[in-house]
C-alpha atoms as a PDB file:
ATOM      1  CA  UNK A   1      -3.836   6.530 -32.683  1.00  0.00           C
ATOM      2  CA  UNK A   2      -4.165   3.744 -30.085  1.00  0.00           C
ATOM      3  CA  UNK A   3      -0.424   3.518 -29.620  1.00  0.00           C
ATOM      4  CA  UNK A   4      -0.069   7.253 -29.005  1.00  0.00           C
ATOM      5  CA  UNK A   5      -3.165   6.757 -26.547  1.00  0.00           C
ATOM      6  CA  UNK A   6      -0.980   3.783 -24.763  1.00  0.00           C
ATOM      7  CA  UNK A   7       2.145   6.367 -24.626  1.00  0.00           C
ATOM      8  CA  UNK A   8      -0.050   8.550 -23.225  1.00  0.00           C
ATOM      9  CA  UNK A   9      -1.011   6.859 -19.838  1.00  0.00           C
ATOM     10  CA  UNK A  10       2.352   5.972 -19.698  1.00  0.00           C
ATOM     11  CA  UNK A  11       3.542   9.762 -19.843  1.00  0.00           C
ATOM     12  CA  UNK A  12       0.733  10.970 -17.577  1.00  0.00           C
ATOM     13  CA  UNK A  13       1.560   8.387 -15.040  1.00  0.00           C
ATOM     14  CA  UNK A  14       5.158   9.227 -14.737  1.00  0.00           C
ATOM     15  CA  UNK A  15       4.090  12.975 -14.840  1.00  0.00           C
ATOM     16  CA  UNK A  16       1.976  12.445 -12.152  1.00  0.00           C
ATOM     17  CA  UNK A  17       4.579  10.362  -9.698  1.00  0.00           C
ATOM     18  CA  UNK A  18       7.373  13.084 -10.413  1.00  0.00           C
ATOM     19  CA  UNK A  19       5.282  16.205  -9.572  1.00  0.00           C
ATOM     20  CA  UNK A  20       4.021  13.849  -6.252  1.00  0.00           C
ATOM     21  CA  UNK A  21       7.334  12.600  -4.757  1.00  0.00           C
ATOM     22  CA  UNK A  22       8.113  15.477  -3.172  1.00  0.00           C
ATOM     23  CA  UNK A  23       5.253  16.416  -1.546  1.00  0.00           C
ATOM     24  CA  UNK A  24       4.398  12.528  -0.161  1.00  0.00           C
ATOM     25  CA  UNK A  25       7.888  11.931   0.636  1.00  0.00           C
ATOM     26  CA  UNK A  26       7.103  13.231   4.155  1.00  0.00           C
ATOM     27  CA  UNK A  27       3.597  11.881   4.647  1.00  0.00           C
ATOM     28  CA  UNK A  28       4.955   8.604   3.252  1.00  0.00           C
ATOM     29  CA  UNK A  29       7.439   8.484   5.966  1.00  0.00           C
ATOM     30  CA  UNK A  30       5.458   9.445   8.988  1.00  0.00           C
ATOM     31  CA  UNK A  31       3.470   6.434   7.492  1.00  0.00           C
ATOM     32  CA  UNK A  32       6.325   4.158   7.444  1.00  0.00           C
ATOM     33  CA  UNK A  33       7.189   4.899  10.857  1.00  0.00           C
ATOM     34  CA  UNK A  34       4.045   4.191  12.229  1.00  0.00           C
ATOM     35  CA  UNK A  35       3.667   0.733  10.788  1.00  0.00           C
ATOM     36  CA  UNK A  36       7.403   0.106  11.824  1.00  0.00           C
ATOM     37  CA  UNK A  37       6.813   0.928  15.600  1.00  0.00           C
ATOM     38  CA  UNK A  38       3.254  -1.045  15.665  1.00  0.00           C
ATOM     39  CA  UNK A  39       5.148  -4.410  13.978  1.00  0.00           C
ATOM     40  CA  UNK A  40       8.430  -3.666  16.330  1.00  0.00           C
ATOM     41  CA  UNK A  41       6.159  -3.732  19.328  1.00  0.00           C
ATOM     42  CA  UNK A  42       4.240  -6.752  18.856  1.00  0.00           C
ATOM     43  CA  UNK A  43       1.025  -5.069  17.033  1.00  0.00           C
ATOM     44  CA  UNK A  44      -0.271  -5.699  13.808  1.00  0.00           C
ATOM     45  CA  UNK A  45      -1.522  -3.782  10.492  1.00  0.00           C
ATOM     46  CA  UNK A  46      -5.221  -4.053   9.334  1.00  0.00           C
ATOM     47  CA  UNK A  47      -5.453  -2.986   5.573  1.00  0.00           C
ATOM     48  CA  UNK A  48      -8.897  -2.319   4.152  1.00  0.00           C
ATOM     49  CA  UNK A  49     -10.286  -0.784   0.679  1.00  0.00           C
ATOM     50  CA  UNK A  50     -12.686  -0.531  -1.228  1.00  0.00           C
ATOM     51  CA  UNK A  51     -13.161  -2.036  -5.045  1.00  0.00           C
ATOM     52  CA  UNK A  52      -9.510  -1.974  -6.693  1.00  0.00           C
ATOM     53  CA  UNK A  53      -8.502  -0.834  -3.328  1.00  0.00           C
ATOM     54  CA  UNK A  54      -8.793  -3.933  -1.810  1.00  0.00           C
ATOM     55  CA  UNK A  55      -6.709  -5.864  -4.100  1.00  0.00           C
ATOM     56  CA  UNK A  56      -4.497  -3.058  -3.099  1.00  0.00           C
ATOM     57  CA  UNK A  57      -5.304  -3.933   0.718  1.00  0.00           C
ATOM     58  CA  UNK A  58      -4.361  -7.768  -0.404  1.00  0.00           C
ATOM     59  CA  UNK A  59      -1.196  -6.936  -2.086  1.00  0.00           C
ATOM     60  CA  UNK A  60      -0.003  -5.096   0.321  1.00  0.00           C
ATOM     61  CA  UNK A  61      -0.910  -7.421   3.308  1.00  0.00           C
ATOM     62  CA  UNK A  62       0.771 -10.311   1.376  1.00  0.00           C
ATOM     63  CA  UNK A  63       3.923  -8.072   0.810  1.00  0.00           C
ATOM     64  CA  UNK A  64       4.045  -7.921   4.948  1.00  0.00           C
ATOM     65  CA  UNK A  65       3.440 -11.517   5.618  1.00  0.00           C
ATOM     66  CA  UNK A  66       5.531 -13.004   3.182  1.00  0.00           C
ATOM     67  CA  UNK A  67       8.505 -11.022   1.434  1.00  0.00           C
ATOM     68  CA  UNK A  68       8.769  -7.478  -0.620  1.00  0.00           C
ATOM     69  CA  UNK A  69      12.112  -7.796  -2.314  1.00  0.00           C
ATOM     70  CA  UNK A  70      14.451  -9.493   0.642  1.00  0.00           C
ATOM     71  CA  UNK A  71      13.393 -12.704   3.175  1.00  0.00           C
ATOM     72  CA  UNK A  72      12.701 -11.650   6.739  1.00  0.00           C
ATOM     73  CA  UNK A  73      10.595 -12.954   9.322  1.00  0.00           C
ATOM     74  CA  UNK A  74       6.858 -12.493   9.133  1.00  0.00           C
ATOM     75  CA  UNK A  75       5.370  -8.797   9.638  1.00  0.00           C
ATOM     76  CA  UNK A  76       1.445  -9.310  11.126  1.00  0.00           C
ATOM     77  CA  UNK A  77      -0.773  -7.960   8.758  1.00  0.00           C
ATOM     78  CA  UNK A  78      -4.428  -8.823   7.563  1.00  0.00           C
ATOM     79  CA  UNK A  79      -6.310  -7.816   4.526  1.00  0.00           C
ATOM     80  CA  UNK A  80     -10.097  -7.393   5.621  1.00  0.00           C
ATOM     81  CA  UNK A  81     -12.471  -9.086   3.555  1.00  0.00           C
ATOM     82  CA  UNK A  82     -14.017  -7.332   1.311  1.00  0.00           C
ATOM     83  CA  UNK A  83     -16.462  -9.286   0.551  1.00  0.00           C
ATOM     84  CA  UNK A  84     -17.429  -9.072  -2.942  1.00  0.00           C
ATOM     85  CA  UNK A  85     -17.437  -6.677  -6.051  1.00  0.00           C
ATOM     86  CA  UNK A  86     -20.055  -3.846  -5.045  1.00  0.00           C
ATOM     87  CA  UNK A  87     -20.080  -1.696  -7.958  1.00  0.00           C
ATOM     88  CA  UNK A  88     -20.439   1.793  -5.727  1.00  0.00           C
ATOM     89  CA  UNK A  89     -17.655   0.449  -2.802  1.00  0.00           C
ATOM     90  CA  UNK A  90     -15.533   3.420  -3.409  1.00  0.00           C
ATOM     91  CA  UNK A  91     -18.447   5.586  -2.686  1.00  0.00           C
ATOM     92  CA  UNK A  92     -21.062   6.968   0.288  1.00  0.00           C
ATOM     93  CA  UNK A  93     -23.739   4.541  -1.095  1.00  0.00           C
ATOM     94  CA  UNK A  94     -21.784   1.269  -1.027  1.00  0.00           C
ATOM     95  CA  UNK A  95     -23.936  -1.944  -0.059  1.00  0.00           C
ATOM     96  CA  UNK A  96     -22.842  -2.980   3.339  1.00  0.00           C
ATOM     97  CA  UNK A  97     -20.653  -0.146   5.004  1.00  0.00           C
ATOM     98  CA  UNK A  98     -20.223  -1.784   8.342  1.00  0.00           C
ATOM     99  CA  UNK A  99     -17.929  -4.542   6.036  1.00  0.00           C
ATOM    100  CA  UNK A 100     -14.605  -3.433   7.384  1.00  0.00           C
ATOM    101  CA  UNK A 101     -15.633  -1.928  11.171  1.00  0.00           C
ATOM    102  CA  UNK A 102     -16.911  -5.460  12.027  1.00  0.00           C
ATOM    103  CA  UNK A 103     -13.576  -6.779  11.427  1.00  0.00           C
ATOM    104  CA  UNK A 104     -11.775  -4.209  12.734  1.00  0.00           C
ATOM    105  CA  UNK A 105     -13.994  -4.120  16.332  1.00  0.00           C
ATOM    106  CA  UNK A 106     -13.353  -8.023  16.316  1.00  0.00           C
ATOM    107  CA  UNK A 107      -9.639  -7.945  15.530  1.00  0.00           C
ATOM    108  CA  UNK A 108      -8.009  -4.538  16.316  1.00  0.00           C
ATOM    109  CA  UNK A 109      -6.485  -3.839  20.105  1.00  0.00           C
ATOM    110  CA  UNK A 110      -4.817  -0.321  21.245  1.00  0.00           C
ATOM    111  CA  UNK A 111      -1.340  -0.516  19.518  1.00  0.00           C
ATOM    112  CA  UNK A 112      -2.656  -1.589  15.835  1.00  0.00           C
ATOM    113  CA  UNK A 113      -2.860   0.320  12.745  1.00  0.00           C
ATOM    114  CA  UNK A 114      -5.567   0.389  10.491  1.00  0.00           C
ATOM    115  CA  UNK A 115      -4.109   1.400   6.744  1.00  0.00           C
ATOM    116  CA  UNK A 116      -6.904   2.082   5.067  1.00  0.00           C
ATOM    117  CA  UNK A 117      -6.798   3.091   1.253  1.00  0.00           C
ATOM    118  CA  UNK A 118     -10.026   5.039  -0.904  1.00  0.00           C
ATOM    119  CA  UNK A 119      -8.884   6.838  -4.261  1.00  0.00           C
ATOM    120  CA  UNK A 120     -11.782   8.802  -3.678  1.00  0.00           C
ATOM    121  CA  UNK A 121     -11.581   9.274   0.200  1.00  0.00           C
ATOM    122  CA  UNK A 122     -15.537   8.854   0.091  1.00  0.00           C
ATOM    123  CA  UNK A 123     -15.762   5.101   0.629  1.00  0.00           C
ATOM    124  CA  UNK A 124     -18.745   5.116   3.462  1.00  0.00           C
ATOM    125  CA  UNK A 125     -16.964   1.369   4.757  1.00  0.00           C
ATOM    126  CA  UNK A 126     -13.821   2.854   4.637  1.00  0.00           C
ATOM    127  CA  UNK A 127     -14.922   5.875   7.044  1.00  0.00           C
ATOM    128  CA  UNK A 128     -16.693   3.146   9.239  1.00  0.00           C
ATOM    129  CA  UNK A 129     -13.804   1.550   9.341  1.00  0.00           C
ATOM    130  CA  UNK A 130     -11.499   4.312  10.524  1.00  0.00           C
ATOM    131  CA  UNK A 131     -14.112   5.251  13.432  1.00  0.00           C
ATOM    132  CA  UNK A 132     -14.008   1.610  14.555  1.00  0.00           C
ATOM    133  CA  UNK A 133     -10.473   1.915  15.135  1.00  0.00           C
ATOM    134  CA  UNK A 134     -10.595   5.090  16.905  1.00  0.00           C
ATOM    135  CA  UNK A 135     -12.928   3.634  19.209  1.00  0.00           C
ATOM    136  CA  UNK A 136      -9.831   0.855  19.882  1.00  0.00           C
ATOM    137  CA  UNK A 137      -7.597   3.651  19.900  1.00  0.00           C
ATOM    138  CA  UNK A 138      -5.285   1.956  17.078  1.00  0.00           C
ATOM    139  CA  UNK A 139      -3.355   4.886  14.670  1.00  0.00           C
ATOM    140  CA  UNK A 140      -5.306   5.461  11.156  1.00  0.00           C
ATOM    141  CA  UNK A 141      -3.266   5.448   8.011  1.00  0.00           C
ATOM    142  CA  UNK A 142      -5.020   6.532   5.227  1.00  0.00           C
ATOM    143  CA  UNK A 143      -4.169   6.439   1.780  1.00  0.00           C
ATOM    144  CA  UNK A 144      -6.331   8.712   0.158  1.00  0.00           C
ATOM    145  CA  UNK A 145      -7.092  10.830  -3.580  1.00  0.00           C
ATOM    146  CA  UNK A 146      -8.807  13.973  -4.169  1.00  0.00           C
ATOM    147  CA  UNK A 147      -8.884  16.313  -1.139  1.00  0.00           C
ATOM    148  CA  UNK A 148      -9.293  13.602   1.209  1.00  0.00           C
ATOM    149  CA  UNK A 149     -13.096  13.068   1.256  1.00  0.00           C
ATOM    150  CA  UNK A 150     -14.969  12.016   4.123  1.00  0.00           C
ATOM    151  CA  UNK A 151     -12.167   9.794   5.386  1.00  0.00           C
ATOM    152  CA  UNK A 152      -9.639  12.601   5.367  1.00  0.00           C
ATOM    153  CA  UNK A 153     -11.595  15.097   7.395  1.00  0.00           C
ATOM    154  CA  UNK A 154     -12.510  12.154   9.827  1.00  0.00           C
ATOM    155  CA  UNK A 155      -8.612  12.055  10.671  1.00  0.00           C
ATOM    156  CA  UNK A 156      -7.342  12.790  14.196  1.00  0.00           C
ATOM    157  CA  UNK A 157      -3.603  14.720  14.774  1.00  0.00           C
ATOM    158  CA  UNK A 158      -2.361  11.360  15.873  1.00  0.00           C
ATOM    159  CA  UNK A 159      -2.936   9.511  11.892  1.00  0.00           C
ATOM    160  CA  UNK A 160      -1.077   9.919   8.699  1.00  0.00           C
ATOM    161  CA  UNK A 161      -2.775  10.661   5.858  1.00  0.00           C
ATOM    162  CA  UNK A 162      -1.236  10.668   2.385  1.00  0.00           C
ATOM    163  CA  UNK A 163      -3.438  11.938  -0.230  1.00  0.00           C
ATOM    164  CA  UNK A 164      -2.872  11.979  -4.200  1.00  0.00           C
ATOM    165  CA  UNK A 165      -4.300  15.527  -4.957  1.00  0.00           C
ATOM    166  CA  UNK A 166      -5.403  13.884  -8.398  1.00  0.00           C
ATOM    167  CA  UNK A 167      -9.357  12.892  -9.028  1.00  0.00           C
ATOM    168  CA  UNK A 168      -8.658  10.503 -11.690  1.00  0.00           C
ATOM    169  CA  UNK A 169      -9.107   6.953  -9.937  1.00  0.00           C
ATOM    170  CA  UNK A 170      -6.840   5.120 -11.997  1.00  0.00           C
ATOM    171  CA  UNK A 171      -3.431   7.526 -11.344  1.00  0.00           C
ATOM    172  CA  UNK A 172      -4.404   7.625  -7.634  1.00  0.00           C
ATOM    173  CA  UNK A 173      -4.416   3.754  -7.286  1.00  0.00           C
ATOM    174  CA  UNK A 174      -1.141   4.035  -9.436  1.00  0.00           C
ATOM    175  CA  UNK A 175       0.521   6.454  -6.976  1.00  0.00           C
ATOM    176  CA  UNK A 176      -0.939   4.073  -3.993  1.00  0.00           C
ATOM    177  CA  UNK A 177       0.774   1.466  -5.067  1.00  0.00           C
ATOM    178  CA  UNK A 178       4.030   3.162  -5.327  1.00  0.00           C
ATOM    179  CA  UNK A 179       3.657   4.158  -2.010  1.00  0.00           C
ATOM    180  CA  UNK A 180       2.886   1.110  -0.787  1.00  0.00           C
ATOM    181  CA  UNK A 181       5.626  -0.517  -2.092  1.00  0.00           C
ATOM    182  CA  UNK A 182       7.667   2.534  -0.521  1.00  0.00           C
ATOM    183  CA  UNK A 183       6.340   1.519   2.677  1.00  0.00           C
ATOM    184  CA  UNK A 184       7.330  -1.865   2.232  1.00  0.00           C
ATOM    185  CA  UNK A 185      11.092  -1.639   0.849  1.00  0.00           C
ATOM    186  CA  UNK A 186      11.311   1.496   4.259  1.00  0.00           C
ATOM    187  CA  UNK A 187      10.467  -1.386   7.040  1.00  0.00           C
ATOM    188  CA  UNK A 188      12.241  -3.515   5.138  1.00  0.00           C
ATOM    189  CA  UNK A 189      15.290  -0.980   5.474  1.00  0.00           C
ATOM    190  CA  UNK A 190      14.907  -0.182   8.867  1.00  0.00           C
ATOM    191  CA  UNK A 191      14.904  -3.980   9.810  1.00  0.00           C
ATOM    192  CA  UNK A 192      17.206  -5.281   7.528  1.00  0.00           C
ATOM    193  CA  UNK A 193      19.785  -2.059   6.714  1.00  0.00           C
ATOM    194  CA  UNK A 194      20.036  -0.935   3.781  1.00  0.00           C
ATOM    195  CA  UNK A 195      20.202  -1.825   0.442  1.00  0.00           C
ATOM    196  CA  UNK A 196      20.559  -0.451  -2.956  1.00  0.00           C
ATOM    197  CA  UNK A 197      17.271   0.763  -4.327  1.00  0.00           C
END
């Protein structure tokens, strides 16, 4: 019973990533060119999220400093702190929504991107976040679940959004790390050439 329940996730998740590919592929890209021109022109890449999205924020900010899968110089990128485990972060009613906009008012300039990551597109410091780097007029990527939330519809013409139509938090965070690893080995490419996947 258990094992079958293990297989399970396992089938689910791969379900879930096949059905996906096709319709991120684009999104993913636009993304991918957007952190490519900031880096390439001297900016840098804030990442913020919200409970497990901010250990995907870390990941992914450690990825761009230090190495994905070949050496190359640094990328700039900065995980904002998160600042503790608030139980309702991925939510409207998180504990201190102003977390992430702080940061971003203090360290974003015109030319940055903020990548900002909710699986439920609802996180109220997320959102805060986003409008603080409109105000610096820095491009919003936004990995997002669901249909998008608050953070979605919050979106000007000018961001990328990639959203996981999926409500289940745990095979959205799955498919955002996929893509952010996609996002990682596509700068790589386009600064390094390519190489075999």
């Amino acid at each position: 019973m258990l094992e079958q329940r293990i297989q399970q996730h396992f089938i689910d998740s791969a379900d879930l990533n096949y059905q996906i590919g096709p319709l991120l592929s684009k999104p993913v890209s636009q993304a991918m060119q957007a952190l490519l021109a900031c880096v390439t022109s001297g900016g840098k890449i804030l990442v913020c999220g919200s409970g497990v999205s901010a250990l995907l924020a870390a990941q992914f900010a450690a990825h761009f400093i230090g190495r994905f899968e070949r050496d190359r110089p640094e990328l700039a990128a900065i995980a904002l702190d998160a600042a503790g485990a608030d139980p309702l972060a991925d939510t409207p009613d998180g504990t201190d929504l102003d977390r992430f906009a702080r940061q971003v008012r203090a360290l974003g300039q015109a030319g940055d991107v903020l990548l900002a990551i909710s699986a439920s597109g609802q996180a109220a410091a997320v959102l805060a976040a986003t409008e603080a780097a409109h105000a610096r007029e820095m491009t919003v990527v936004a990995l997002l679940g669901g249909n998008g939330g608050a953070v979605g519809r919050a979106l000007r013409d000018t961001d990328v959004q990639v959203c996981v139509p999926h409500d289940r938090a745990a095979r959205v965070h799955e498919v955002h790390l996929l893509t952010l690893h996609c996002l990682c080995d596509g700068v790589d490419a386009q600064l390094l050439g390519e190489q075999e996947a």
